[in-house]
N, C-alpha and C. Protein backbone atom coordinates (compact mmCIF):
# COMPACT_ATOMS: atom_id res chain seq x y z
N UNK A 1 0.83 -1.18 0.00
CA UNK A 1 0.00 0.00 0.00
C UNK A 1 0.88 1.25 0.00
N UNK A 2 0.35 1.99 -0.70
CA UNK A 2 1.31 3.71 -0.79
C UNK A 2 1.14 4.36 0.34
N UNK A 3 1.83 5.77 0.84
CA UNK A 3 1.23 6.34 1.85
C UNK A 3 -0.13 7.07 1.62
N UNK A 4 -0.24 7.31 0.64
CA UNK A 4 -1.93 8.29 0.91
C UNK A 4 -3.15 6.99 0.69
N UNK A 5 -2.79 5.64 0.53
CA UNK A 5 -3.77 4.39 0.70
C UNK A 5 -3.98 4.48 1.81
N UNK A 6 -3.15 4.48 2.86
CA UNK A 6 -2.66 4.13 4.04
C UNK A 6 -3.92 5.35 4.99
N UNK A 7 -3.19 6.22 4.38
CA UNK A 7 -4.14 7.58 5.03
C UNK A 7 -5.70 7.43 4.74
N UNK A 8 -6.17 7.45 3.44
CA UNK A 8 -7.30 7.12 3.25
C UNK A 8 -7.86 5.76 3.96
N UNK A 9 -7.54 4.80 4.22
CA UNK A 9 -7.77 3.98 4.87
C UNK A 9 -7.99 4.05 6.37
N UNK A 10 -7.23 4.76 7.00
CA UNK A 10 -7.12 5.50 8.27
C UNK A 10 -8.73 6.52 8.65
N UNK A 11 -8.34 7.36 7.73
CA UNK A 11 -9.95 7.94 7.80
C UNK A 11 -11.04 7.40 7.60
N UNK A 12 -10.79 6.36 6.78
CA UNK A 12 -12.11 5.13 6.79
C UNK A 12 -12.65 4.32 7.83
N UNK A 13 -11.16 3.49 8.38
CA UNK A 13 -11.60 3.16 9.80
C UNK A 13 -11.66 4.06 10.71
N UNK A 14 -11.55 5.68 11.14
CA UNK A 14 -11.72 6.30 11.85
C UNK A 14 -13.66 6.49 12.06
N UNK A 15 -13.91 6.85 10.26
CA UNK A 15 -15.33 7.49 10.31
C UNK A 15 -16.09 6.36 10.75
N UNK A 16 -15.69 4.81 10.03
CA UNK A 16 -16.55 3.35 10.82
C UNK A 16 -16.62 3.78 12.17
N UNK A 17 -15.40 3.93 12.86
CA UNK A 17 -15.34 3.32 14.71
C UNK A 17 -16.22 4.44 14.92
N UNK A 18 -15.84 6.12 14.57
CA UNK A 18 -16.75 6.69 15.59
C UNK A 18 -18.21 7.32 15.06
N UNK A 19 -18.25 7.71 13.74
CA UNK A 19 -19.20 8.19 13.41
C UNK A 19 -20.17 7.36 12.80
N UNK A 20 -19.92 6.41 12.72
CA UNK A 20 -20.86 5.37 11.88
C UNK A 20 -21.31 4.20 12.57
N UNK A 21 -21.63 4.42 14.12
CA UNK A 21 -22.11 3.86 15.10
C UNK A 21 -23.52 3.14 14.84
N UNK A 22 -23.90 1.67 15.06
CA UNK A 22 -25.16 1.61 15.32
C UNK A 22 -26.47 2.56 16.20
N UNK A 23 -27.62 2.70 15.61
CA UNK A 23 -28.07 3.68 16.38
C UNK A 23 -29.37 2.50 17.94
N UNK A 24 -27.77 2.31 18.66
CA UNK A 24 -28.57 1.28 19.39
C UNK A 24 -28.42 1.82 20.98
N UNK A 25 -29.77 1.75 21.90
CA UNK A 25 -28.85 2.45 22.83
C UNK A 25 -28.93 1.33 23.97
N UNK A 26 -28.20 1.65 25.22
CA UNK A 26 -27.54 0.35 25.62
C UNK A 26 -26.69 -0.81 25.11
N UNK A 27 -26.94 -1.99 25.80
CA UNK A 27 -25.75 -2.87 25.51
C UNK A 27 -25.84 -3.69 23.88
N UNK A 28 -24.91 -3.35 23.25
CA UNK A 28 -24.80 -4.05 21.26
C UNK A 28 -25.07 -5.41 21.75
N UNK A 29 -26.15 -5.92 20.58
CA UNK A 29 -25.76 -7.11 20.81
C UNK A 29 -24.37 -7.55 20.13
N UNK A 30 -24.67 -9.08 20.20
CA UNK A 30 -23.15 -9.78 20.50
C UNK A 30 -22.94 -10.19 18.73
N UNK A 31 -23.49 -9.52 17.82
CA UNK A 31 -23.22 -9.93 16.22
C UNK A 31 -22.37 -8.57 16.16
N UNK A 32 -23.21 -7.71 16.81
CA UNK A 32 -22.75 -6.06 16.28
C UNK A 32 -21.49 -5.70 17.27
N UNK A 33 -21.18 -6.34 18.10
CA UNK A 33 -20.17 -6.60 19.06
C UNK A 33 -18.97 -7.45 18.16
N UNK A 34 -19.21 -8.57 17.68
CA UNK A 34 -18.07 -8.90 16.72
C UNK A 34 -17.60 -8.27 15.59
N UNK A 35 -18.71 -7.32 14.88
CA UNK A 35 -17.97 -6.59 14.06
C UNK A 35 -17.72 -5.30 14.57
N UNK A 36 -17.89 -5.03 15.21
CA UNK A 36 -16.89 -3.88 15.62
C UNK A 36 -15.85 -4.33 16.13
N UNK A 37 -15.49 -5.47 16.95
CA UNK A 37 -13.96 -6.52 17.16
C UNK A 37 -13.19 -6.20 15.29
N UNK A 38 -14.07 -6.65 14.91
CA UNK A 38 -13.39 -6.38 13.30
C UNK A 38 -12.76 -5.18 13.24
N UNK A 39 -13.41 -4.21 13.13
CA UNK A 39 -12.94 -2.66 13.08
C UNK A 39 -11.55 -2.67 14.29
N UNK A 40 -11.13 -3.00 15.02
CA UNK A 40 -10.16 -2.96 16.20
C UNK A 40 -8.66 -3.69 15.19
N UNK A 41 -9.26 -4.96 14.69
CA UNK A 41 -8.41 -5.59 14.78
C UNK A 41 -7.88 -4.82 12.83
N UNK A 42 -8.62 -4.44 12.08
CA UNK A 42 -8.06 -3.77 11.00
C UNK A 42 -7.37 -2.35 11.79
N UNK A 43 -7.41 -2.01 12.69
CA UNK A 43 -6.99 -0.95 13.10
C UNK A 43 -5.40 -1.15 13.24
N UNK A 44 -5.18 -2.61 13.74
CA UNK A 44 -4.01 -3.50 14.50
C UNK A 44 -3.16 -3.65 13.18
N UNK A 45 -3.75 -4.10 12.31
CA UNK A 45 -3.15 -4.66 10.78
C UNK A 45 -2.70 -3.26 10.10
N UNK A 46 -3.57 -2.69 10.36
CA UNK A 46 -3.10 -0.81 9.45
C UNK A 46 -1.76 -0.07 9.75
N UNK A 47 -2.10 -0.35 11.18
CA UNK A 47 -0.96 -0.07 12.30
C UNK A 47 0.37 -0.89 11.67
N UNK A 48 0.36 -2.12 11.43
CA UNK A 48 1.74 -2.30 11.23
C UNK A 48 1.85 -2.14 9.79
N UNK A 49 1.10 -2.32 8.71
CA UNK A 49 1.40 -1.91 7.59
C UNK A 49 2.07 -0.12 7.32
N UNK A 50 1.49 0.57 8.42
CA UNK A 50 1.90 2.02 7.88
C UNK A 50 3.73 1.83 8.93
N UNK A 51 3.54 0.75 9.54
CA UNK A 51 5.33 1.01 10.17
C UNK A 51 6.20 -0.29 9.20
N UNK A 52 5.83 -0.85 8.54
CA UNK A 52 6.77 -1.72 7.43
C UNK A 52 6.90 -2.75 8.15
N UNK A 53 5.53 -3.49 9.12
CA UNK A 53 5.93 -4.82 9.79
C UNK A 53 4.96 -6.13 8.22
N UNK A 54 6.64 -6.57 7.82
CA UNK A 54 5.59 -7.49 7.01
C UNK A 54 4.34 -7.41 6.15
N UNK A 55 4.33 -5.78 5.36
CA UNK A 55 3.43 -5.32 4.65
C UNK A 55 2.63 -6.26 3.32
N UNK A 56 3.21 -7.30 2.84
CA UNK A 56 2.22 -7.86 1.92
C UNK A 56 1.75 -8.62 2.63
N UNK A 57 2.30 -9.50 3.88
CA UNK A 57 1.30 -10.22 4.70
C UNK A 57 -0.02 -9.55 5.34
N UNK A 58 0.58 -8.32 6.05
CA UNK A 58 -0.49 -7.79 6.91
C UNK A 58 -1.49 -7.02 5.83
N UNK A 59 -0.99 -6.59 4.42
CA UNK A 59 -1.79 -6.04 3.74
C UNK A 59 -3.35 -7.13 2.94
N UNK A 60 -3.04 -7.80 3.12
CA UNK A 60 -3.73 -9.22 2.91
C UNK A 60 -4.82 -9.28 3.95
N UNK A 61 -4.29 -9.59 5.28
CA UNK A 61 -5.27 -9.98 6.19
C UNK A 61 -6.00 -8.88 6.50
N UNK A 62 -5.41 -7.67 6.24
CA UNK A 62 -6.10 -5.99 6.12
C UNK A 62 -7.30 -6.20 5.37
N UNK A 63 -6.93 -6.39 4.15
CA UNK A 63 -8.01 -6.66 3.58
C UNK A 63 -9.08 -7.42 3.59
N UNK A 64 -8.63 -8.36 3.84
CA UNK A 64 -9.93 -9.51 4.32
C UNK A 64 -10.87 -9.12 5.25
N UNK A 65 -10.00 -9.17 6.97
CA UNK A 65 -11.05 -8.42 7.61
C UNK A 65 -11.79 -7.46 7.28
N UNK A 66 -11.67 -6.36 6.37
CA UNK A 66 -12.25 -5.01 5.84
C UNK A 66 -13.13 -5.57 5.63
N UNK A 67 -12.98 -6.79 4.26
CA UNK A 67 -14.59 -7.27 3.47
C UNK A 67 -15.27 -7.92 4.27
N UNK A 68 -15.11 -9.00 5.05
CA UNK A 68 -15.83 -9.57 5.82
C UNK A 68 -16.59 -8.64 7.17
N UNK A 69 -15.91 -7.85 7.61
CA UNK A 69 -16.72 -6.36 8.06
C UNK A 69 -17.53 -5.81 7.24
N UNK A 70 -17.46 -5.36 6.11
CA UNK A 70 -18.57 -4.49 5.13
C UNK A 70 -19.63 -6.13 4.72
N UNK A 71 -19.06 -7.09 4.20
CA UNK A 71 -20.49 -7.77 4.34
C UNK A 71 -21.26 -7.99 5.45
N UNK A 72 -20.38 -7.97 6.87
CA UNK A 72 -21.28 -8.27 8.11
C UNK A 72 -21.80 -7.46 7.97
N UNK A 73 -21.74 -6.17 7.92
CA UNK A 73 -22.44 -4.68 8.39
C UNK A 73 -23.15 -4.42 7.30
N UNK A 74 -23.64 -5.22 5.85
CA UNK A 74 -24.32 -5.07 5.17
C UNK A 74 -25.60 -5.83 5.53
N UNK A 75 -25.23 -7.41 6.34
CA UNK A 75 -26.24 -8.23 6.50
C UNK A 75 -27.07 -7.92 7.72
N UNK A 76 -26.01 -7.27 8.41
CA UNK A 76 -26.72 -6.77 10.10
C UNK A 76 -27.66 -5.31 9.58
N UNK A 77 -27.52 -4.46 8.58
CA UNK A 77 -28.48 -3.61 7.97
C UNK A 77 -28.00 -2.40 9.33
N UNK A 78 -26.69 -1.87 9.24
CA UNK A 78 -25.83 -1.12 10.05
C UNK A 78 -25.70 0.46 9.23
């Protein structure tokens, strides 16, 4: 990934975690609770791709989690 992927990507998972919240109040359930675990753990993978830990590996599993997040959060109707 280039650096302004990197950045754009950053602001993507930023606007998911905080502004693009379920509108649920009290405790998430436990589907909408794993994908937001998703969002954490692409946070983890971004993180070492923007410091050069093993970038085609982590850029891989980056990606995956991403899609499997946007289909969860398509099927949960988020």
């Amino acid at each position: 990934m280039k650096k302004q992927e990197i950045q754009d990507e950053w602001e993507r998972l930023i606007y998911e975690s905080t502004q693009n919240k379920p509108n649920i109040t009290g405790i998430y359930p436990r589907n909408i609770v794993r994908n937001r675990e998703l969002l954490l753990l692409g946070q983890v993978e971004l993180g070492k791709i923007e410091y050069g830990k093993n970038i085609r590996s982590h850029t891989e599993i980056y990606q995956s989690v991403m899609k499997r997040y946007f289909q969860q959060k398509k099927c949960l109707k988020i």
